[in-house]
Protein backbone atom coordinates (compact mmCIF):
# COMPACT_ATOMS: atom_id res chain seq x y z
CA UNK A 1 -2.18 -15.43 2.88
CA UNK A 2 -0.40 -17.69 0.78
CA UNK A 3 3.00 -17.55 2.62
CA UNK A 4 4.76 -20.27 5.09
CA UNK A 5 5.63 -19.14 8.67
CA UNK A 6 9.22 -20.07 8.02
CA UNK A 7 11.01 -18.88 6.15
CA UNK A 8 8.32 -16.21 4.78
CA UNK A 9 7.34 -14.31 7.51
CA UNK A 10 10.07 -15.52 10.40
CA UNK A 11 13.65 -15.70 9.16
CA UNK A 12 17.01 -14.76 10.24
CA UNK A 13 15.65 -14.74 13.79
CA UNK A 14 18.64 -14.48 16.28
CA UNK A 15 16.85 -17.05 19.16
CA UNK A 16 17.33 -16.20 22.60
CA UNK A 17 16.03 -17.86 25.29
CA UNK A 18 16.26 -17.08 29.14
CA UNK A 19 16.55 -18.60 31.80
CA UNK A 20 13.27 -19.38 34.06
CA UNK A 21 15.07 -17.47 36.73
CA UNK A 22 15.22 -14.44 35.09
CA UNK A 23 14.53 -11.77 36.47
CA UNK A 24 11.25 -9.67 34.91
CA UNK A 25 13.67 -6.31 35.10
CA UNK A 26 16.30 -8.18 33.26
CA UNK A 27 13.84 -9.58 30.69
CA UNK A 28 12.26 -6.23 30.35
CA UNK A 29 15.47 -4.47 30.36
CA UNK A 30 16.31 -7.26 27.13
CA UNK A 31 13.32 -6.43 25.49
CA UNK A 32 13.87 -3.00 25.67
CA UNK A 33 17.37 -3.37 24.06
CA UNK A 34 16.18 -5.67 21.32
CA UNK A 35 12.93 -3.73 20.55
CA UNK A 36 10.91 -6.61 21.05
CA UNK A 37 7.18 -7.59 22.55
CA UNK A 38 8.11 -11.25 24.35
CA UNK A 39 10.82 -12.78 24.78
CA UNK A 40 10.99 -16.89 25.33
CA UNK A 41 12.16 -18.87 28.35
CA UNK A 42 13.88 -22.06 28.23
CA UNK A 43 16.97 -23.94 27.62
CA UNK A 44 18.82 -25.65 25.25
CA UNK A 45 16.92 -24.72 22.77
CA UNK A 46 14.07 -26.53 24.44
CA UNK A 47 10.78 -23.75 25.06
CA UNK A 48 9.41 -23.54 28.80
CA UNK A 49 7.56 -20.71 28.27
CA UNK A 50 6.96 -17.01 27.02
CA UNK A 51 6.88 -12.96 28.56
CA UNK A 52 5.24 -10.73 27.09
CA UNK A 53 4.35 -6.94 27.43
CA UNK A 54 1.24 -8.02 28.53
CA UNK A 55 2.72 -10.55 31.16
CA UNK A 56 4.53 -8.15 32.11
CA UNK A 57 1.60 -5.58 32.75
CA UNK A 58 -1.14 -7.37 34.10
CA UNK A 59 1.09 -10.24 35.80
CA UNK A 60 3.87 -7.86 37.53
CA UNK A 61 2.42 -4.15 37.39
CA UNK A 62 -1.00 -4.60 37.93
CA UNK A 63 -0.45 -6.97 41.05
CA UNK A 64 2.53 -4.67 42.26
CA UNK A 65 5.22 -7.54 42.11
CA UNK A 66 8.26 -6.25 42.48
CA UNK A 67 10.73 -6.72 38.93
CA UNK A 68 13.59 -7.11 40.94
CA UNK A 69 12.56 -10.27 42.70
CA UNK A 70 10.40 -11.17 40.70
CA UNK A 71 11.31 -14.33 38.35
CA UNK A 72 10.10 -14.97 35.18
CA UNK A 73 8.74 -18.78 36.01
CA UNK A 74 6.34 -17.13 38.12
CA UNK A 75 4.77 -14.64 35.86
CA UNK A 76 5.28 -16.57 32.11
CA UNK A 77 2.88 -18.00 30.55
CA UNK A 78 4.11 -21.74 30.67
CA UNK A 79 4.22 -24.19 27.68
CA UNK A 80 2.66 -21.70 25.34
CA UNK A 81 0.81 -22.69 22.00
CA UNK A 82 3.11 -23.03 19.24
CA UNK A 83 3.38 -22.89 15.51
CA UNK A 84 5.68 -24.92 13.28
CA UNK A 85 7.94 -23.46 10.40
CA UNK A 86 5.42 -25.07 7.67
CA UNK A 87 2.87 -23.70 9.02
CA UNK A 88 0.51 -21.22 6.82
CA UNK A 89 0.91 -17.84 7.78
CA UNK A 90 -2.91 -17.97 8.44
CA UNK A 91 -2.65 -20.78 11.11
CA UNK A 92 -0.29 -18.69 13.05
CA UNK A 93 -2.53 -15.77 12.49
CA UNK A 94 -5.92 -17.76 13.50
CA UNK A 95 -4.37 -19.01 16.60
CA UNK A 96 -3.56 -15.37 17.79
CA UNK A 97 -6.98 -14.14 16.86
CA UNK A 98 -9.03 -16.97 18.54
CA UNK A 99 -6.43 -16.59 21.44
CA UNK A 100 -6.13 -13.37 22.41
CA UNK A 101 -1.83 -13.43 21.91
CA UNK A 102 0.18 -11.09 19.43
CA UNK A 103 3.12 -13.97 19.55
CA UNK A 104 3.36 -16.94 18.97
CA UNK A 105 6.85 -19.80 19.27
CA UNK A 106 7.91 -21.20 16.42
CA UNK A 107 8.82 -24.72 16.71
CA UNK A 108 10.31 -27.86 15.02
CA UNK A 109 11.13 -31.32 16.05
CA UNK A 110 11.06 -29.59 20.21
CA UNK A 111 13.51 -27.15 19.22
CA UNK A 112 12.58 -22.86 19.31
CA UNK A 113 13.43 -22.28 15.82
CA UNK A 114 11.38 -18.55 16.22
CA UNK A 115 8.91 -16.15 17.01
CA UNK A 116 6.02 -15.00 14.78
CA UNK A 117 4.15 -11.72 16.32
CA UNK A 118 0.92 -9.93 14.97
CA UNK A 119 3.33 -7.33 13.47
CA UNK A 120 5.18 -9.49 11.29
CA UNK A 121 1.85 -11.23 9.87
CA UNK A 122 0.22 -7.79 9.49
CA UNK A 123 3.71 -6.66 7.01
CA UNK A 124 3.50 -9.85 5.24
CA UNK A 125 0.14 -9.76 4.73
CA UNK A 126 0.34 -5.34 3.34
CA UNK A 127 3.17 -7.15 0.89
CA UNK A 128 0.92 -9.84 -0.28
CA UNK A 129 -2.44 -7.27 -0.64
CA UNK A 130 0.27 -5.16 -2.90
CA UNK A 131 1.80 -7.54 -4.98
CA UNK A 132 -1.71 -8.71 -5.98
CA UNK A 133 -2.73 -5.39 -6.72
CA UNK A 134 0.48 -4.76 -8.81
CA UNK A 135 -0.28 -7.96 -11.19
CA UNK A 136 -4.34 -7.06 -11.35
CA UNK A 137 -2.65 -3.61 -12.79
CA UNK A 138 -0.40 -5.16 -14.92
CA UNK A 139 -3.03 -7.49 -16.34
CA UNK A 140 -5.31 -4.62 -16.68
CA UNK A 141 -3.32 -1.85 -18.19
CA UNK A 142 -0.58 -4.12 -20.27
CA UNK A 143 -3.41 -6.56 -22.09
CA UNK A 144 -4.20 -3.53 -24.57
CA UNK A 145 -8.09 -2.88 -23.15
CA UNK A 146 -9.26 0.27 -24.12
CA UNK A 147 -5.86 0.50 -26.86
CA UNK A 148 -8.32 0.81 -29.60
């Protein structure tokens, strides 16, 4: 994949980051709302961490924690592996197969600048696979082979 993590695969990315003190109902609750995967935790733009649906299953379900009380410093997974924004799209990708994660932070100069997730690579790399295939037709079928 021939494609930069920002700005071709992550862009227009409304960041939000919560507080460590969140709680993991609130956090799920915002994930929920914004039909997202993970959400980051930090502040000032700075990243402390990241939640994920997985965090939130084997950290808090799984050990019976209870959402209300529970915060999010306790069950994020802190100072996460990043990415930066000229990053190849198959650096991010590597990372999260090597890793186990389906996110990843996006990050520049300290600052969250966005998140990359499994989902977005996968589109980005169906787009890529069908351009290519719409140029190897072109090429094949507008040369004038087989045209006599």
């Amino acid at each position: 994949m021939h494609r930069k993590v920002v700005p071709d695969i992550v862009s227009q990315q409304k960041i939000e980051l919560l507080p460590a003190a969140t709680t993991v109902r609130d956090a799920a609750r915002n994930m929920a709302e914004r039909h997202i995967g993970a959400v980051l935790i930090g502040e000032s733009g700075h990243l402390r961490g990241i939640f994920t649906e997985r965090d939130l299953l084997i950290r808090v379900v799984a050990r019976g924690l209870d959402p209300d009380s529970t915060r999010l410093k306790d069950v994020m997974t802190a100072d996460p592996d990043t990415v930066e924004p000229d990053d190849w799209a198959t650096v991010a990708l590597e990372r999260m197969r090597t890793s186990g994660y389906r996110h990843v932070p996006v990050v520049e100069d300290g600052r969250v600048v966005g998140i990359v997730s499994l989902r977005d690579l996968y589109a980005a790399a169906k787009s890529e696979l069908e351009e290519d295939l719409q140029q190897r037709e072109a090429f094949i079928f507008d040369t004038g082979y087989g045209t006599g």
